[in-house]
Protein backbone atom coordinates (compact mmCIF):
# COMPACT_ATOMS: atom_id res chain seq x y z
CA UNK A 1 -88.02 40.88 21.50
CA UNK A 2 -88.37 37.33 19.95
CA UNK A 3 -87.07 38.41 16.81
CA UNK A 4 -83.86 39.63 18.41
CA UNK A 5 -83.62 36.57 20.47
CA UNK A 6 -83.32 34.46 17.31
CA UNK A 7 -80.84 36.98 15.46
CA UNK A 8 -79.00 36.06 18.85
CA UNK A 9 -79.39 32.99 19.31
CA UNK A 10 -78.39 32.13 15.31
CA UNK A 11 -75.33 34.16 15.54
CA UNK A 12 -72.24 32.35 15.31
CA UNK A 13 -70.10 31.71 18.62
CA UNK A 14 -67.38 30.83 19.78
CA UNK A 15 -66.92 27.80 22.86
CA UNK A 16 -67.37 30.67 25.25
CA UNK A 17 -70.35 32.09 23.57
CA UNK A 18 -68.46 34.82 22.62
CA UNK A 19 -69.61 36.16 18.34
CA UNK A 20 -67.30 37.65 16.71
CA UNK A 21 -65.81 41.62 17.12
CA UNK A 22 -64.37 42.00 13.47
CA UNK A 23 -65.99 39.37 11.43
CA UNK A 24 -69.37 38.36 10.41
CA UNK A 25 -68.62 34.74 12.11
CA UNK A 26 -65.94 32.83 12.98
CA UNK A 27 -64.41 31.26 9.61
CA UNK A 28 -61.78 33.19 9.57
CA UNK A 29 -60.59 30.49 12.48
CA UNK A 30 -61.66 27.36 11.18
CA UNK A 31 -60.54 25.10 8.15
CA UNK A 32 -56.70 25.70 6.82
CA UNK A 33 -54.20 25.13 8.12
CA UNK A 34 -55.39 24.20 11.31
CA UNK A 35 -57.40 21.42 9.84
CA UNK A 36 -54.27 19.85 7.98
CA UNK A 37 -51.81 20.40 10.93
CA UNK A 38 -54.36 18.27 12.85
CA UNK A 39 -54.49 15.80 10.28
CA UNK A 40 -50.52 16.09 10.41
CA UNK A 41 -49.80 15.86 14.34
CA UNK A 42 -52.57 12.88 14.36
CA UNK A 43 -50.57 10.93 11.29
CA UNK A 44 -47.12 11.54 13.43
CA UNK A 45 -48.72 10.29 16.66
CA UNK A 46 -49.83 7.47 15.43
CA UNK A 47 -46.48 6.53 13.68
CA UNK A 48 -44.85 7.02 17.44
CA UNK A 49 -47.52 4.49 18.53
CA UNK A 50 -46.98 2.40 16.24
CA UNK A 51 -43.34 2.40 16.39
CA UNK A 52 -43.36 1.71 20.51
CA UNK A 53 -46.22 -1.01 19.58
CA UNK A 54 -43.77 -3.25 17.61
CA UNK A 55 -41.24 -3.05 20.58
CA UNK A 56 -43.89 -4.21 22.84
CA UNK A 57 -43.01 -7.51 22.68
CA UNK A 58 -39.04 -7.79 23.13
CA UNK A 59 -37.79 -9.24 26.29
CA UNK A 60 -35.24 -6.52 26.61
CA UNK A 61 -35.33 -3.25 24.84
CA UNK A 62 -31.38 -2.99 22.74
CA UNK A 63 -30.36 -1.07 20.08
CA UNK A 64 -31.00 -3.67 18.03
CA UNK A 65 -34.91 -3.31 18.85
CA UNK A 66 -35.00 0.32 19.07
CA UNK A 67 -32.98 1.12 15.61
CA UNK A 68 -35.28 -0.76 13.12
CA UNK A 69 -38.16 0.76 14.67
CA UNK A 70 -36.97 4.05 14.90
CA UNK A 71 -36.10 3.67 11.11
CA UNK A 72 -39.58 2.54 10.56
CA UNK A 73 -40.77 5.14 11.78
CA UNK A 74 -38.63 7.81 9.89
CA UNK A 75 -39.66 6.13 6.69
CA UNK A 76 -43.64 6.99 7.06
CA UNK A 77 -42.70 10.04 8.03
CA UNK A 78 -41.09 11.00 4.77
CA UNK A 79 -43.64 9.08 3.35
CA UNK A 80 -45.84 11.13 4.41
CA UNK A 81 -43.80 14.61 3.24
CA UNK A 82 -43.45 12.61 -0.12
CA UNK A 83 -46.70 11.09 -0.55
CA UNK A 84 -49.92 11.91 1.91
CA UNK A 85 -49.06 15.98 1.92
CA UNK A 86 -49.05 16.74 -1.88
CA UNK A 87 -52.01 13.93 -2.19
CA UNK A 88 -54.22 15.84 0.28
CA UNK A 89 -53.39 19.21 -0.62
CA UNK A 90 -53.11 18.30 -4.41
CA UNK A 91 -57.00 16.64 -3.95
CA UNK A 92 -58.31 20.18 -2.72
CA UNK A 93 -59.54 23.10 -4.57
CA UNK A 94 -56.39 25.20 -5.44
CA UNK A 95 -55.93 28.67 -4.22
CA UNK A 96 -56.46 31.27 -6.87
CA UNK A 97 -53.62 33.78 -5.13
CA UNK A 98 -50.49 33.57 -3.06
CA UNK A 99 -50.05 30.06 -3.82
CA UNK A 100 -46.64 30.30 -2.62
CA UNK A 101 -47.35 31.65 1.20
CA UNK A 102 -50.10 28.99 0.98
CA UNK A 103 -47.46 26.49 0.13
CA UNK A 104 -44.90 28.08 3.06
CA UNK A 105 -47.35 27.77 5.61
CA UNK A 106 -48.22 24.05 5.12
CA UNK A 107 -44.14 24.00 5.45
CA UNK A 108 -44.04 25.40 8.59
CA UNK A 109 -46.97 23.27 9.95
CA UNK A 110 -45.11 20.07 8.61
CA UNK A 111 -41.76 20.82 9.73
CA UNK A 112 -42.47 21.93 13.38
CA UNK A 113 -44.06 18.73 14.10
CA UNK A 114 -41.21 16.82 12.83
CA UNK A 115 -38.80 17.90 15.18
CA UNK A 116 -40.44 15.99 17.99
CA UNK A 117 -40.37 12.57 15.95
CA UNK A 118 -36.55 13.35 14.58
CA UNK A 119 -34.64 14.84 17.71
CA UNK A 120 -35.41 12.42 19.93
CA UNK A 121 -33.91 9.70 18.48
CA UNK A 122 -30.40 10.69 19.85
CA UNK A 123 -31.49 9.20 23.20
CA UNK A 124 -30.11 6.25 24.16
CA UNK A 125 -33.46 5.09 25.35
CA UNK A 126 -34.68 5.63 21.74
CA UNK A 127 -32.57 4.96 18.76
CA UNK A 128 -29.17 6.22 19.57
CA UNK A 129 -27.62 7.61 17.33
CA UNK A 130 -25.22 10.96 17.06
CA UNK A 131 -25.97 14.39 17.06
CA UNK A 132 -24.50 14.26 13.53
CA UNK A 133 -26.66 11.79 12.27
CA UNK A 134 -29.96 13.08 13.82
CA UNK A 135 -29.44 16.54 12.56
CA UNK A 136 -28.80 15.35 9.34
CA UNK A 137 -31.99 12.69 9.19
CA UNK A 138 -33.98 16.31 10.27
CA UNK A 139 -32.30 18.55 7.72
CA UNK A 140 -32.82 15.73 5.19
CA UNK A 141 -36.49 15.22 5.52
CA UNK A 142 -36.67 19.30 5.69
CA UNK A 143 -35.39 20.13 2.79
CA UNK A 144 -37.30 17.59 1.13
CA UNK A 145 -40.27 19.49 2.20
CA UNK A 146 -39.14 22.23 0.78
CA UNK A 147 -39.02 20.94 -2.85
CA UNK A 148 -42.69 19.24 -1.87
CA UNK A 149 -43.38 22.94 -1.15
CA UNK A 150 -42.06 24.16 -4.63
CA UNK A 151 -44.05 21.35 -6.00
CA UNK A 152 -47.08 22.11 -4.96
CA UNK A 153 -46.87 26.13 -5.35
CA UNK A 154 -46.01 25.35 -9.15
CA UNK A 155 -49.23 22.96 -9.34
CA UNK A 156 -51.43 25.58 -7.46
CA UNK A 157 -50.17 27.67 -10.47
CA UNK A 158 -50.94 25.30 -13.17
CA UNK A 159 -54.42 24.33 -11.80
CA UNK A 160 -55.58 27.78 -11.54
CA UNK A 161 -55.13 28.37 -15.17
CA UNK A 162 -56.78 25.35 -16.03
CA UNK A 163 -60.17 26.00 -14.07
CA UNK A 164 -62.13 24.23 -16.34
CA UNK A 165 -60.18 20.58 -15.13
CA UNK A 166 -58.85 21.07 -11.98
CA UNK A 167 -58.84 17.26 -11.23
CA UNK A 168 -57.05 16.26 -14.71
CA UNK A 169 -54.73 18.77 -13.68
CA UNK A 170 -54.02 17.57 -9.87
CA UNK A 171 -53.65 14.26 -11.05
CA UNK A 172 -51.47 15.20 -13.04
CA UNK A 173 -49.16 16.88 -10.76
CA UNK A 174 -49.58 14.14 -8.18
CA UNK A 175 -48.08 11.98 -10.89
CA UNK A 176 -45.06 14.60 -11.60
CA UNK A 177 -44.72 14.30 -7.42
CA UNK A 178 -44.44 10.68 -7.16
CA UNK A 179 -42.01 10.50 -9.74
CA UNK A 180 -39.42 13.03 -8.07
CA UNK A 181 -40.52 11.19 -5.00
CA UNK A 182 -39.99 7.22 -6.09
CA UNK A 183 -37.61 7.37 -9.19
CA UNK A 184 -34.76 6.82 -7.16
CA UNK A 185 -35.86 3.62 -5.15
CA UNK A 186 -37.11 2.38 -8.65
CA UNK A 187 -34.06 2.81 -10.37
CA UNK A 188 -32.58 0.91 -7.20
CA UNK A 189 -35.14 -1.70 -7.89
CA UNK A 190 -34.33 -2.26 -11.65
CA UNK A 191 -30.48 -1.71 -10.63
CA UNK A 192 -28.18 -3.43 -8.49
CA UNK A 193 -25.33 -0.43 -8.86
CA UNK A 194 -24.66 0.73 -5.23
CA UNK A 195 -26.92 -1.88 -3.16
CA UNK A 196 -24.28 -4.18 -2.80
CA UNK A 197 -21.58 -1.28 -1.87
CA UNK A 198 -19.61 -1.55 1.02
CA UNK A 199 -20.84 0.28 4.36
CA UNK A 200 -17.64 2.30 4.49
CA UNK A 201 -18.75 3.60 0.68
CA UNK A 202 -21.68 6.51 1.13
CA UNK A 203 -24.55 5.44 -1.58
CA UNK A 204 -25.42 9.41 -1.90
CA UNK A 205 -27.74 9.01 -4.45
CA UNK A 206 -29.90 6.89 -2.26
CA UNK A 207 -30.50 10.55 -0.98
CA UNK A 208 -32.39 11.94 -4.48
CA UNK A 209 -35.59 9.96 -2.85
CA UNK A 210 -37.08 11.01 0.67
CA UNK A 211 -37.71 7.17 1.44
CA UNK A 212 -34.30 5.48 0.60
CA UNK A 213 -32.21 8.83 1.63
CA UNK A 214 -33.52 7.70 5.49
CA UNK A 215 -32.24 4.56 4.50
CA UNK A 216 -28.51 5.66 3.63
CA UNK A 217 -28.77 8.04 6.73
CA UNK A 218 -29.45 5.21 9.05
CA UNK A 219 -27.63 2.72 7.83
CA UNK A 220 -26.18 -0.07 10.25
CA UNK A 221 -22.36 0.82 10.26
CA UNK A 222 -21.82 -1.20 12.86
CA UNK A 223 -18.78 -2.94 11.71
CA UNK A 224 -17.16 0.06 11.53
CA UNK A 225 -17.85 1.03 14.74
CA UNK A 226 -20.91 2.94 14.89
CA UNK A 227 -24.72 2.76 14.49
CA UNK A 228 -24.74 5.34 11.53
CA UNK A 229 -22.48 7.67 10.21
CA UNK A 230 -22.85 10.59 8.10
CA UNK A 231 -20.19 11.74 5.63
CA UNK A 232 -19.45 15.14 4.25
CA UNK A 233 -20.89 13.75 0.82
CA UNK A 234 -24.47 13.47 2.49
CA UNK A 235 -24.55 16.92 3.45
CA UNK A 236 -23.60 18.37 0.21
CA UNK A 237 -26.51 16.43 -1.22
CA UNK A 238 -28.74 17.58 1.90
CA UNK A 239 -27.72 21.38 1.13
CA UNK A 240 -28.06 20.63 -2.62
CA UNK A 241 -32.17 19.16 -2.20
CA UNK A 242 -32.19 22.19 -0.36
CA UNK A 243 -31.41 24.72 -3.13
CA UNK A 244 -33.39 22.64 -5.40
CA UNK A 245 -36.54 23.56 -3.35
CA UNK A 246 -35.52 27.02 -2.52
CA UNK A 247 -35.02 27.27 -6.77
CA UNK A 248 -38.58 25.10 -7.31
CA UNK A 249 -40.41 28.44 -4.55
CA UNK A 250 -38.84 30.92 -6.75
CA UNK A 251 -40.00 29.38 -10.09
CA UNK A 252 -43.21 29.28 -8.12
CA UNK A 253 -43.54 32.50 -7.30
CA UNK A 254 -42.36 33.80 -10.83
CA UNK A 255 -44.84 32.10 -12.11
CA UNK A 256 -47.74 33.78 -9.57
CA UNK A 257 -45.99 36.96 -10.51
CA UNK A 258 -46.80 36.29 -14.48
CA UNK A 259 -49.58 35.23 -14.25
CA UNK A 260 -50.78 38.31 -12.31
CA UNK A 261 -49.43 40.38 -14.68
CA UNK A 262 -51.46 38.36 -17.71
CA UNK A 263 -54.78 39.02 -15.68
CA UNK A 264 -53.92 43.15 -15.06
């Protein structure tokens, strides 16, 4: 009686004190990817804090408030595609199959969220802008998680054949990330070709980087008669990041495929 008591009693439960009907205990429901789409809805709420915190202290809430903010705000969130995603998942232990489902699923758990920080901003309580230019801002920073998908599905691949150095390995990835990630704004640094353009002339390579591409997007074309505007140029650069990333998950998966074969 006692002894079955503590088999009981040790068995793992759920919140309702329910154990498990298929599994041995309930890990099958903890860890990834709930874990990281915590972490991911927590980073995004506190950027919408943050970004109604610094319009705390206006006297009267304008476009010329809201905007910046808004743009602020836009910018830590492809930071955070860019930067904080590959860095956390880059930091873990890799996945020794199906790196590329494990790469599509962390999509879908950063892209959902998104939507809830990008649409809004056509609101004229919020930021303003057009339909055009809010749609394009969303299927900007989504297909530049797509190529941080392909990224990281290729550097699942290369860490797992390297088990002996799996942090050598990640690091070194994380460096190949930032560089995709930052080369453009640093070539804008060292440059002055295209920061001193007119607003009427579309800087579309500010798009090759997640950070300055929000930039271009949102852009003060005021003088021209609108907050932002977005050309036909920009979206042929969206739809080409796009097939970049769809080409990177390919590669990604060839490479699963091969190395699959090597082990049979």
């Amino acid at each position: 009686m006692v002894e079955s008591m503590d088999q009981h009693t040790s068995q793992d439960l759920d919140l309702l004190g329910r154990p498990p009907s298929k599994h041995a205990d309930w890990s099958h429901r903890r860890g990834e990817p709930r874990v990281f789409a915590l972490m991911w809805m927590v980073y995004l709420m506190a950027l919408t804090a943050l970004m109604f915190a610094s319009m705390s202290g206006a006297y009267s809430i304008s476009r010329s408030i809201t905007r910046p903010a808004a743009q602020g705000m836009l910018i830590a969130t492809a930071v955070g595609i860019g930067v904080v995603w590959p860095m956390v998942r880059l930091s873990q232990v890799a996945p020794q199959s199906r790196s590329v489902l494990w790469g599509m699923r962390d999509l879908v758990v950063v892209a959902i969220p998104v939507q809830a920080v990008v649409l809004p901003q056509m609101f004229p309580v919020l930021a303003g802008w057009s339909v055009s230019v809010v749609l394009a801002v969303d299927a900007f920073l989504c297909a530049w998680a797509l190529v941080i998908t392909g990224l990281i599905s290729m550097a699942y691949r290369s860490i797992g054949s390297k088990p002996r150095h799996p942090g050598i390995a990640g690091g070194m990835w994380m460096m190949i990330v930032l560089a995709v990630v930052l080369a453009a704004p640093a070539v804008g640094l060292v440059s002055s070709a295209g920061t001193s353009a007119g607003v009427q002339i579309p800087r579309v390579g500010w798009l090759l980087s997640p950070v300055s591409g929000i930039l271009e997007l949102t852009r003060d074309r005021s003088v021209l008669g609108t907050g932002a505007m977005v050309e036909m140029s920009h979206w042929r650069m969206i739809a080409a990041i796009g097939c970049v990333g769809s080409a990177l998950l390919l590669f990604g998966h060839a490479l699963e495929v091969a190395q699959g074969r090597g082990r049979g």
